[in-house]
PDB file of N, CA and C in Angstrom:
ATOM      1  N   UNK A   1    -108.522  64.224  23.851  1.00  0.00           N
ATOM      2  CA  UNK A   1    -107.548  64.632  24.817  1.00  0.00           C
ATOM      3  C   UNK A   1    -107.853  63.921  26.137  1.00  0.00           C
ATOM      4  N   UNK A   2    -106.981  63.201  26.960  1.00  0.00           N
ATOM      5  CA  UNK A   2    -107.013  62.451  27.955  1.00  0.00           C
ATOM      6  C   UNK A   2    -106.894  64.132  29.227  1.00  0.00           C
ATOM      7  N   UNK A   3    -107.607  63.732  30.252  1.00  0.00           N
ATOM      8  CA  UNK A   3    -107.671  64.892  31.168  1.00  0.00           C
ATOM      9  C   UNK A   3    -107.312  63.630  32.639  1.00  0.00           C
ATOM     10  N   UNK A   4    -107.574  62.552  32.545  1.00  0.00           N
ATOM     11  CA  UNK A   4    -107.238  61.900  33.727  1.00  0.00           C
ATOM     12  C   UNK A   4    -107.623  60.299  33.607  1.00  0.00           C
ATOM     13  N   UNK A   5    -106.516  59.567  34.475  1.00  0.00           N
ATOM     14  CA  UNK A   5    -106.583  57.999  34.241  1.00  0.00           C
ATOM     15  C   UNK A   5    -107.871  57.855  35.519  1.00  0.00           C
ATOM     16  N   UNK A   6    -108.977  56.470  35.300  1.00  0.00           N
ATOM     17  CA  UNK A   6    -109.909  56.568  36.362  1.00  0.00           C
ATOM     18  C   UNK A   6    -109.267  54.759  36.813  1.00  0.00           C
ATOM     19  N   UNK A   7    -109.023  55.087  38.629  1.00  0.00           N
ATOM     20  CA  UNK A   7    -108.531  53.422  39.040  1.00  0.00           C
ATOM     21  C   UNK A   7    -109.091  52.577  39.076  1.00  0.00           C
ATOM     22  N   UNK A   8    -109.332  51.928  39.927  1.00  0.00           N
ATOM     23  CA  UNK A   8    -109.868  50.710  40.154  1.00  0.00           C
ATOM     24  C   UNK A   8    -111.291  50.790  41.111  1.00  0.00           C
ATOM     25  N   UNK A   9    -110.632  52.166  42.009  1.00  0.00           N
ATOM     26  CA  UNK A   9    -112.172  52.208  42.771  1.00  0.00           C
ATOM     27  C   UNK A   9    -112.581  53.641  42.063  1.00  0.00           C
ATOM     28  N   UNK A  10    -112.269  53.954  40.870  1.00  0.00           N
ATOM     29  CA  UNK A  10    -112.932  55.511  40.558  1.00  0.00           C
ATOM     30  C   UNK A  10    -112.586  56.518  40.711  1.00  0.00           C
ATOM     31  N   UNK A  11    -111.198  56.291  41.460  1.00  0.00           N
ATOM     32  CA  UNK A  11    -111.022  57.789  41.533  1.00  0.00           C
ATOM     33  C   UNK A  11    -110.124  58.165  40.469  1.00  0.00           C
ATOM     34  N   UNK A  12    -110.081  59.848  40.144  1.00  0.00           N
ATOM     35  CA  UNK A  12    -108.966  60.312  38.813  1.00  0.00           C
ATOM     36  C   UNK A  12    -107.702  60.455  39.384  1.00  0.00           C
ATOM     37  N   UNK A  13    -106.866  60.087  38.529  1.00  0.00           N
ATOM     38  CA  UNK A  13    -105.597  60.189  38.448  1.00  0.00           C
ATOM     39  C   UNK A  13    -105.306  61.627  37.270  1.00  0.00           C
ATOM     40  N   UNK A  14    -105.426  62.414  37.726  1.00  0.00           N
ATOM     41  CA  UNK A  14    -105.580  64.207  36.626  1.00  0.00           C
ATOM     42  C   UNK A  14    -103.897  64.440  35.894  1.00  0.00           C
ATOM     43  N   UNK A  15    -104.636  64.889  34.743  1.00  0.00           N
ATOM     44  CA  UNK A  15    -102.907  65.365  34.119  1.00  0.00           C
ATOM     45  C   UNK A  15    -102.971  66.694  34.220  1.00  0.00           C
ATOM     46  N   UNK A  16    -103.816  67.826  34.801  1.00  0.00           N
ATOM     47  CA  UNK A  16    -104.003  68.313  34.501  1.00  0.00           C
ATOM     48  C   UNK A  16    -104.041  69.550  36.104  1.00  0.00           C
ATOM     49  N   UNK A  17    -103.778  68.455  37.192  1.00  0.00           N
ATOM     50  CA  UNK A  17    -104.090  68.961  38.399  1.00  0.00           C
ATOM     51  C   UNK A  17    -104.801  68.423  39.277  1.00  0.00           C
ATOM     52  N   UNK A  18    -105.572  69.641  40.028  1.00  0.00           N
ATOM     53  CA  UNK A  18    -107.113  69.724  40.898  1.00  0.00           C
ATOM     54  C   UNK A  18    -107.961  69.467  39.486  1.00  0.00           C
ATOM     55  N   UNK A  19    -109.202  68.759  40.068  1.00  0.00           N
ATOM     56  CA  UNK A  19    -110.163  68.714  39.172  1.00  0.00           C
ATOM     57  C   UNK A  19    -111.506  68.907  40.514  1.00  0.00           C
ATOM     58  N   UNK A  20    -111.728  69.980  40.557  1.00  0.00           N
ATOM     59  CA  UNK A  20    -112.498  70.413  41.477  1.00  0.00           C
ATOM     60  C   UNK A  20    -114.031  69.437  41.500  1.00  0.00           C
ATOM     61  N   UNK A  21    -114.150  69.035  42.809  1.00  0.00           N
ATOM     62  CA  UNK A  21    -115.423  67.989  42.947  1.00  0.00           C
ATOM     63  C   UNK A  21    -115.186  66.722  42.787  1.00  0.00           C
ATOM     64  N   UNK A  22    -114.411  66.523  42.184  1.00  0.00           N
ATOM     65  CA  UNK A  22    -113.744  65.357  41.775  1.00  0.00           C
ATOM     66  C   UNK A  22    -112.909  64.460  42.334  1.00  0.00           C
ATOM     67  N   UNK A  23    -113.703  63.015  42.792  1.00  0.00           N
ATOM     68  CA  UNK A  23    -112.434  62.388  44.082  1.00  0.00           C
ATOM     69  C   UNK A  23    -111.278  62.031  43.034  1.00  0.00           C
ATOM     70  N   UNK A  24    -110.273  62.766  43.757  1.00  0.00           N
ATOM     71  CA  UNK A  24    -108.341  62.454  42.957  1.00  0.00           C
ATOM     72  C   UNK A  24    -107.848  61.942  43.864  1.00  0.00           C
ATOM     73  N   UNK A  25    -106.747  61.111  43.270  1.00  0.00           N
ATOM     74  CA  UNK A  25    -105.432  60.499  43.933  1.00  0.00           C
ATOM     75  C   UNK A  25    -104.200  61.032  43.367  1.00  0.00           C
ATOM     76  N   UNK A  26    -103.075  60.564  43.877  1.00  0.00           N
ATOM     77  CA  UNK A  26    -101.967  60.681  43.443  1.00  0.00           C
ATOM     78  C   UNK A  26    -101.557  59.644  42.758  1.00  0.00           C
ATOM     79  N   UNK A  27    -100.250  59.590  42.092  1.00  0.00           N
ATOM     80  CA  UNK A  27     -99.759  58.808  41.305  1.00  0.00           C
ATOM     81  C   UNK A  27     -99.414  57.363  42.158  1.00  0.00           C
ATOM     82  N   UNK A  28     -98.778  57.892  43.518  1.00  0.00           N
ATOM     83  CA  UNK A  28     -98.686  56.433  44.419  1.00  0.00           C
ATOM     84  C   UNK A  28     -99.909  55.883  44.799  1.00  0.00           C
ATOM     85  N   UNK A  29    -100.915  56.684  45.090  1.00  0.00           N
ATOM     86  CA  UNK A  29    -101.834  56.099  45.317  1.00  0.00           C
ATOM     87  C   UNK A  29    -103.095  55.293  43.923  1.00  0.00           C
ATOM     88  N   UNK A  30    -102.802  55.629  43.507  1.00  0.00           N
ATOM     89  CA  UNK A  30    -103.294  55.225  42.114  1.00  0.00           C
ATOM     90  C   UNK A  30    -103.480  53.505  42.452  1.00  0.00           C
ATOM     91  N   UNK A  31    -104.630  52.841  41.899  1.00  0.00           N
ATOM     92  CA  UNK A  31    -104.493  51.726  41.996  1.00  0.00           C
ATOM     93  C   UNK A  31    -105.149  51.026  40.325  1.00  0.00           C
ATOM     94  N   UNK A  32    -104.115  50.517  39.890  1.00  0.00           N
ATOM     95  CA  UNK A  32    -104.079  49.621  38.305  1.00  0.00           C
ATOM     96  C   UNK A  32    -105.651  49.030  38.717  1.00  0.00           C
ATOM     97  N   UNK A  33    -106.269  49.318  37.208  1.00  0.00           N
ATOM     98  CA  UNK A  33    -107.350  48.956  36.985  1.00  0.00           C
ATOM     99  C   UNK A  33    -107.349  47.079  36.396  1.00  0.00           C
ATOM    100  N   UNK A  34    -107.655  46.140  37.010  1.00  0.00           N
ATOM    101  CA  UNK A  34    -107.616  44.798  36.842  1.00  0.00           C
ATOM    102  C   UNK A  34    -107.843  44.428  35.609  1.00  0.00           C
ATOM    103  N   UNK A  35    -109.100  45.143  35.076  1.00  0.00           N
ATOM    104  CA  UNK A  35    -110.000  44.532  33.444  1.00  0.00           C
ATOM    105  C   UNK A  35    -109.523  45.709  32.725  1.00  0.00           C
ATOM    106  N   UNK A  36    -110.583  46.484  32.328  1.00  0.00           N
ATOM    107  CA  UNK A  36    -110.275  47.627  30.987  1.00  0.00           C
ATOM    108  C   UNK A  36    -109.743  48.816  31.489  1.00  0.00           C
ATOM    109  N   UNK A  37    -108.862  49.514  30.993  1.00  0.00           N
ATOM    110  CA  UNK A  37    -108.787  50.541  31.703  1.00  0.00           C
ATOM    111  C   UNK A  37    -109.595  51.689  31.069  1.00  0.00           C
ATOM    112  N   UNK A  38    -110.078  52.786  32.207  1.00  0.00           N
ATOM    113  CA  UNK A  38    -110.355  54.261  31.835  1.00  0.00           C
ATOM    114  C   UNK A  38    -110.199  55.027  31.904  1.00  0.00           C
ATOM    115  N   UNK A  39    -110.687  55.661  30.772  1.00  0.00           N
ATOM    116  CA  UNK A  39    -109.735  57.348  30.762  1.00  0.00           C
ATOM    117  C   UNK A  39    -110.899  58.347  30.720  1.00  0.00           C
ATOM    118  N   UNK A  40    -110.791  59.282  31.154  1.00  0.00           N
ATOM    119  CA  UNK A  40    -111.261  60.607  31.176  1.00  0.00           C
ATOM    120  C   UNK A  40    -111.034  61.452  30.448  1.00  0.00           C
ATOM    121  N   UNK A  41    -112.153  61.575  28.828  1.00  0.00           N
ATOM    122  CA  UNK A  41    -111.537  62.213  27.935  1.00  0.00           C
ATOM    123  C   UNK A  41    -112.339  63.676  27.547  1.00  0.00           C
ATOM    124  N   UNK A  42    -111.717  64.158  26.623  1.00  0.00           N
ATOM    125  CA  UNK A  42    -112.409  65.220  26.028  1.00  0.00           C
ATOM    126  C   UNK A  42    -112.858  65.100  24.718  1.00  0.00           C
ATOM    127  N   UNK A  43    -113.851  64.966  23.919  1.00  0.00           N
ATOM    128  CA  UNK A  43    -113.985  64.738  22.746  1.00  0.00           C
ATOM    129  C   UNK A  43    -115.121  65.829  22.500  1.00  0.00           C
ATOM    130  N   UNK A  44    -114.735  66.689  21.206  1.00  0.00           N
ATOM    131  CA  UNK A  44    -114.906  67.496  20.432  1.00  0.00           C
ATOM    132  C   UNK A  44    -116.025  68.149  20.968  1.00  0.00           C
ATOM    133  N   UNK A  45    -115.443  68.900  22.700  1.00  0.00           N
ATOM    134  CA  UNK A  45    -116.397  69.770  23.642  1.00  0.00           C
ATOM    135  C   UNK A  45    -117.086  69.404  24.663  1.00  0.00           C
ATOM    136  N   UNK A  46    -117.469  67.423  24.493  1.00  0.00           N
ATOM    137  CA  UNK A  46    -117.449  66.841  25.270  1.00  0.00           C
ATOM    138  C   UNK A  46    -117.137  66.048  26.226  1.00  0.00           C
ATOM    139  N   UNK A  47    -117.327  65.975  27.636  1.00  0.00           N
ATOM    140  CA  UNK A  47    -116.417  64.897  28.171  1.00  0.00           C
ATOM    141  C   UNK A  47    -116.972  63.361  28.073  1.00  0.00           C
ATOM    142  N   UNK A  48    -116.259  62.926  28.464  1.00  0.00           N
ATOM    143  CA  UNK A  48    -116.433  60.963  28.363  1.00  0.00           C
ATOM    144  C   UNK A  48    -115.891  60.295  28.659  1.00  0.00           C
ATOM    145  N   UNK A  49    -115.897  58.771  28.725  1.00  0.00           N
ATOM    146  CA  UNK A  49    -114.800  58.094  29.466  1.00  0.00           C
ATOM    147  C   UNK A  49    -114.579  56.657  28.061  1.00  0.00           C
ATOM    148  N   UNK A  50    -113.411  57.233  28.442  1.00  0.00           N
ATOM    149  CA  UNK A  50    -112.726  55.852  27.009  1.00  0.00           C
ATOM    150  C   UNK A  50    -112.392  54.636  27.838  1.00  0.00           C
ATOM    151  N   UNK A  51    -113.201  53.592  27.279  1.00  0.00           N
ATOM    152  CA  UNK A  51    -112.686  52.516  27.507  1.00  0.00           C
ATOM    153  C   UNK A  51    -111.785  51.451  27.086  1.00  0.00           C
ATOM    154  N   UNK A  52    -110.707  50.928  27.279  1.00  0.00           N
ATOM    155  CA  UNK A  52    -109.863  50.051  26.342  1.00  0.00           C
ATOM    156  C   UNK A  52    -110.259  48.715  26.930  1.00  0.00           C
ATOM    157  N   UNK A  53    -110.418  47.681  25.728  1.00  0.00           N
ATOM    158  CA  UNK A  53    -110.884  46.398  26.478  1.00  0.00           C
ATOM    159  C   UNK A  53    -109.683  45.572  26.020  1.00  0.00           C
ATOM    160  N   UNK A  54    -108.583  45.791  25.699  1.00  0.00           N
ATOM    161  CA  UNK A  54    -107.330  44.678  26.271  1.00  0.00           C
ATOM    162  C   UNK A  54    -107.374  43.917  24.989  1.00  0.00           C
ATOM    163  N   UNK A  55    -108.105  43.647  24.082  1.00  0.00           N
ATOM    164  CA  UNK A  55    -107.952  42.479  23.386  1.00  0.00           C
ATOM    165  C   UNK A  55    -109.231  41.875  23.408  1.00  0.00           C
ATOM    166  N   UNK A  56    -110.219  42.365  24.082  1.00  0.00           N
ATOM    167  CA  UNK A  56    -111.559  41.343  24.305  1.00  0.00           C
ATOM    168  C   UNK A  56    -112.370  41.434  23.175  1.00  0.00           C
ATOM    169  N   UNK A  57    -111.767  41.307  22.228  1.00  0.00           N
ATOM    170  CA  UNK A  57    -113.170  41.716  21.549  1.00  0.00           C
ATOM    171  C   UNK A  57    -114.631  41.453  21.639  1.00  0.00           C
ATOM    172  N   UNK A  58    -114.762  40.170  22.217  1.00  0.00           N
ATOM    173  CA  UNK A  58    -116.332  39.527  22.842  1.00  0.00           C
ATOM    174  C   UNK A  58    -116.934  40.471  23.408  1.00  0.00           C
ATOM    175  N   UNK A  59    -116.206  41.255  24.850  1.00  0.00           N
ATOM    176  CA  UNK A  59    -116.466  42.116  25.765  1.00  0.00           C
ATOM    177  C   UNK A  59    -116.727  43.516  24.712  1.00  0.00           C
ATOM    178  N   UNK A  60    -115.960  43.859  24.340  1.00  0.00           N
ATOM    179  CA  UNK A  60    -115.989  45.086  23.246  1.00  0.00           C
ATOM    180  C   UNK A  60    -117.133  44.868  22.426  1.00  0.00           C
ATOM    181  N   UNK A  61    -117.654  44.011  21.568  1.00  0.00           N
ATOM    182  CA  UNK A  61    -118.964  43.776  20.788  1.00  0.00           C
ATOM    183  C   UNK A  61    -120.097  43.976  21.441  1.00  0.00           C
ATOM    184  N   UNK A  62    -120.323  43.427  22.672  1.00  0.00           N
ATOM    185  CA  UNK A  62    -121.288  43.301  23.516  1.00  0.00           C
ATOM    186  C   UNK A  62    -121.644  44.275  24.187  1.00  0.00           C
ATOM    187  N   UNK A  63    -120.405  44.999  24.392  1.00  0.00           N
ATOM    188  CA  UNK A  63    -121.350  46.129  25.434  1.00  0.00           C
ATOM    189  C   UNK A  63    -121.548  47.041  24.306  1.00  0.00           C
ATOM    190  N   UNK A  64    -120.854  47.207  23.132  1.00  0.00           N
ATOM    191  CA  UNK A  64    -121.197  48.224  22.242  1.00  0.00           C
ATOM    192  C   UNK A  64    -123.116  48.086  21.956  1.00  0.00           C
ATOM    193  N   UNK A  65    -123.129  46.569  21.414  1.00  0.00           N
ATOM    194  CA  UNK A  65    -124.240  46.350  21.186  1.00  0.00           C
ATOM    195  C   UNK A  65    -125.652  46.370  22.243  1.00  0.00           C
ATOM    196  N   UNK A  66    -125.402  45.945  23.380  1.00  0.00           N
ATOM    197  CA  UNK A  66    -126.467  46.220  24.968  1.00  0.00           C
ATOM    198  C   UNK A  66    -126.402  47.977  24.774  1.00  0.00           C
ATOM    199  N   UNK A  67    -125.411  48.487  24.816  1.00  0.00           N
ATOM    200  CA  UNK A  67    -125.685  50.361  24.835  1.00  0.00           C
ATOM    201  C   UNK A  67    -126.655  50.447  23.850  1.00  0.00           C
ATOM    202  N   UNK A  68    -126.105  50.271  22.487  1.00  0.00           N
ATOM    203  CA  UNK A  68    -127.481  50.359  21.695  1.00  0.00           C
ATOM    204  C   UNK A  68    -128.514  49.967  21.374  1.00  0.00           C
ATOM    205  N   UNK A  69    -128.755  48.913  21.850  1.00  0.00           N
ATOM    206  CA  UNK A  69    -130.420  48.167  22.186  1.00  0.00           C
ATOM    207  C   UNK A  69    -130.981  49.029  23.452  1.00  0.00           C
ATOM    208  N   UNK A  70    -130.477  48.954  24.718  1.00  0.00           N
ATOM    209  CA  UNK A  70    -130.558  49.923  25.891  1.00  0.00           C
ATOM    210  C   UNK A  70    -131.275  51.043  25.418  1.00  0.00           C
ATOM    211  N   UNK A  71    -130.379  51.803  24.405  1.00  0.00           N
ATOM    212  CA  UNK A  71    -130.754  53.407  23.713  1.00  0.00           C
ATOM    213  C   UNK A  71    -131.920  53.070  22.863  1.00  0.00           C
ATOM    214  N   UNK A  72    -132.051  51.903  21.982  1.00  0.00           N
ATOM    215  CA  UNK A  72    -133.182  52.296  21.450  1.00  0.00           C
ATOM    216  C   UNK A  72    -134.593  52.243  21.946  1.00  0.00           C
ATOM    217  N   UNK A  73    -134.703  51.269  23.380  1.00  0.00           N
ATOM    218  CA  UNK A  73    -135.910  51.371  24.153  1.00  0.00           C
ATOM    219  C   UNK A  73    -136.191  52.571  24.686  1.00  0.00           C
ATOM    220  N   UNK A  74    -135.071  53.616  25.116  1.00  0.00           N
ATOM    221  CA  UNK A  74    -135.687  54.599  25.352  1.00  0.00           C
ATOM    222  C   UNK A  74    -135.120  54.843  26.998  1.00  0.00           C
ATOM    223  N   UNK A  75    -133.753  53.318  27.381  1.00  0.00           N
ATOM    224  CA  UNK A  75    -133.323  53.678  28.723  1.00  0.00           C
ATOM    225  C   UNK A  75    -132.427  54.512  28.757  1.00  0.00           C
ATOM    226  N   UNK A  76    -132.104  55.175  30.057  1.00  0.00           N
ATOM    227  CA  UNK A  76    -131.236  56.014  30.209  1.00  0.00           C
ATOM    228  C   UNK A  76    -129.539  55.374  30.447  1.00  0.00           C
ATOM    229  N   UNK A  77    -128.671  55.201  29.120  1.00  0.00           N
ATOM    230  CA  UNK A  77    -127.804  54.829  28.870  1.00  0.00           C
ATOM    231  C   UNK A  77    -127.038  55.872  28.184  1.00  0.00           C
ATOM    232  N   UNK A  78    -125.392  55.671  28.741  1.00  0.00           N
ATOM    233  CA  UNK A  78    -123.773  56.750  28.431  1.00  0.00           C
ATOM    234  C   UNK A  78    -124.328  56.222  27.015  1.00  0.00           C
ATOM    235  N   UNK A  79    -124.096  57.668  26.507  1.00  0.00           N
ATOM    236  CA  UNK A  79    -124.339  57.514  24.670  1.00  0.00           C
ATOM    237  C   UNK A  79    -122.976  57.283  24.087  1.00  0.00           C
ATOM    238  N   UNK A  80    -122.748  56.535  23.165  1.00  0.00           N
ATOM    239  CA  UNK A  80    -121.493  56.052  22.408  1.00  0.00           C
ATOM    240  C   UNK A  80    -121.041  57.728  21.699  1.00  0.00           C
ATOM    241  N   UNK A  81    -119.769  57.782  22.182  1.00  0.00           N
ATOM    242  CA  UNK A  81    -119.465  59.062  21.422  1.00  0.00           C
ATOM    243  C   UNK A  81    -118.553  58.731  20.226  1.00  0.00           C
ATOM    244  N   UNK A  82    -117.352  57.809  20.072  1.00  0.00           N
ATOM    245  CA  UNK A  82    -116.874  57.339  19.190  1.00  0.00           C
ATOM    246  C   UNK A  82    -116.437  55.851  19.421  1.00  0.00           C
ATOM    247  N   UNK A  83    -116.225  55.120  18.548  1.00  0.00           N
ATOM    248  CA  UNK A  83    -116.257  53.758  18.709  1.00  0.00           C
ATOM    249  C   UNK A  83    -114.596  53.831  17.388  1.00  0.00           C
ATOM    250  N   UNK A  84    -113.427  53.273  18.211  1.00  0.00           N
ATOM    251  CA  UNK A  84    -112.272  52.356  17.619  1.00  0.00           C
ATOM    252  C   UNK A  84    -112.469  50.907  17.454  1.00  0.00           C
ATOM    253  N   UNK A  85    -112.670  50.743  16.730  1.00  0.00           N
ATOM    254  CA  UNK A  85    -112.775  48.893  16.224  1.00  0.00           C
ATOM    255  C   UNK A  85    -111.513  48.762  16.145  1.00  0.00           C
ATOM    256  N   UNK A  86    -110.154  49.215  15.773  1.00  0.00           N
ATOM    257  CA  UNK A  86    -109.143  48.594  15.064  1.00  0.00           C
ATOM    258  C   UNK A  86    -107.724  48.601  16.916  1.00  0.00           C
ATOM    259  N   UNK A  87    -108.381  49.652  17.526  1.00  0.00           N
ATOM    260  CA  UNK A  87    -107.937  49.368  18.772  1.00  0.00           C
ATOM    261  C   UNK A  87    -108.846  48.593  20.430  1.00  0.00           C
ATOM    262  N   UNK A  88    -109.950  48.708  19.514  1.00  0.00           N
ATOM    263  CA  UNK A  88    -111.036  47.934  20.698  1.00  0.00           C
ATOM    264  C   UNK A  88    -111.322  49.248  21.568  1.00  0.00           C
ATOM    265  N   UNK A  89    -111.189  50.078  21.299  1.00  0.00           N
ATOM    266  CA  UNK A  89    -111.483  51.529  22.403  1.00  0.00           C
ATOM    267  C   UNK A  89    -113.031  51.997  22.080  1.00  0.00           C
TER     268      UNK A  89
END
């Protein structure tokens, strides 16, 4: 479940409202994210942020793969919650 679009400098764009603590904009103020866009999701209790990489797949392989080398040394790296191959998300 998408709870809010994130812009260009970070802030949420909420479907949902106030998101208390949380720097929000409005829809005019909203500014299009240049590279991937993100979303602010909910997945199964948890939150997270979905990334879409446009078509990159290079970009999409790579960071999948640095997160999990990252994780297996033991750094403190966003844990992969689900991975779309067939949309690059």
């Amino acid at each position: 479940m998408v709870i809010a679009e994130i812009d260009e400098d970070g802030f949420l764009l909420s479907h949902f409202g106030v998101i208390r603590n949380a720097p929000t904009v409005s829809e005019k103020q909203f500014l299009v994210r240049k590279h991937h866009n993100l979303k602010l999701v909910a997945i199964n209790g948890y939150v997270g942020v979905k990334k879409d990489y446009k078509g990159d797949k290079v970009s999409f392989v790579n960071e999948i793969k640095v997160l999990h080398c990252l994780g297996l040394t033991g750094r403190n790296v966003p844990a992969i919650m689900d991975v779309d191959f067939d949309n690059l998300t």
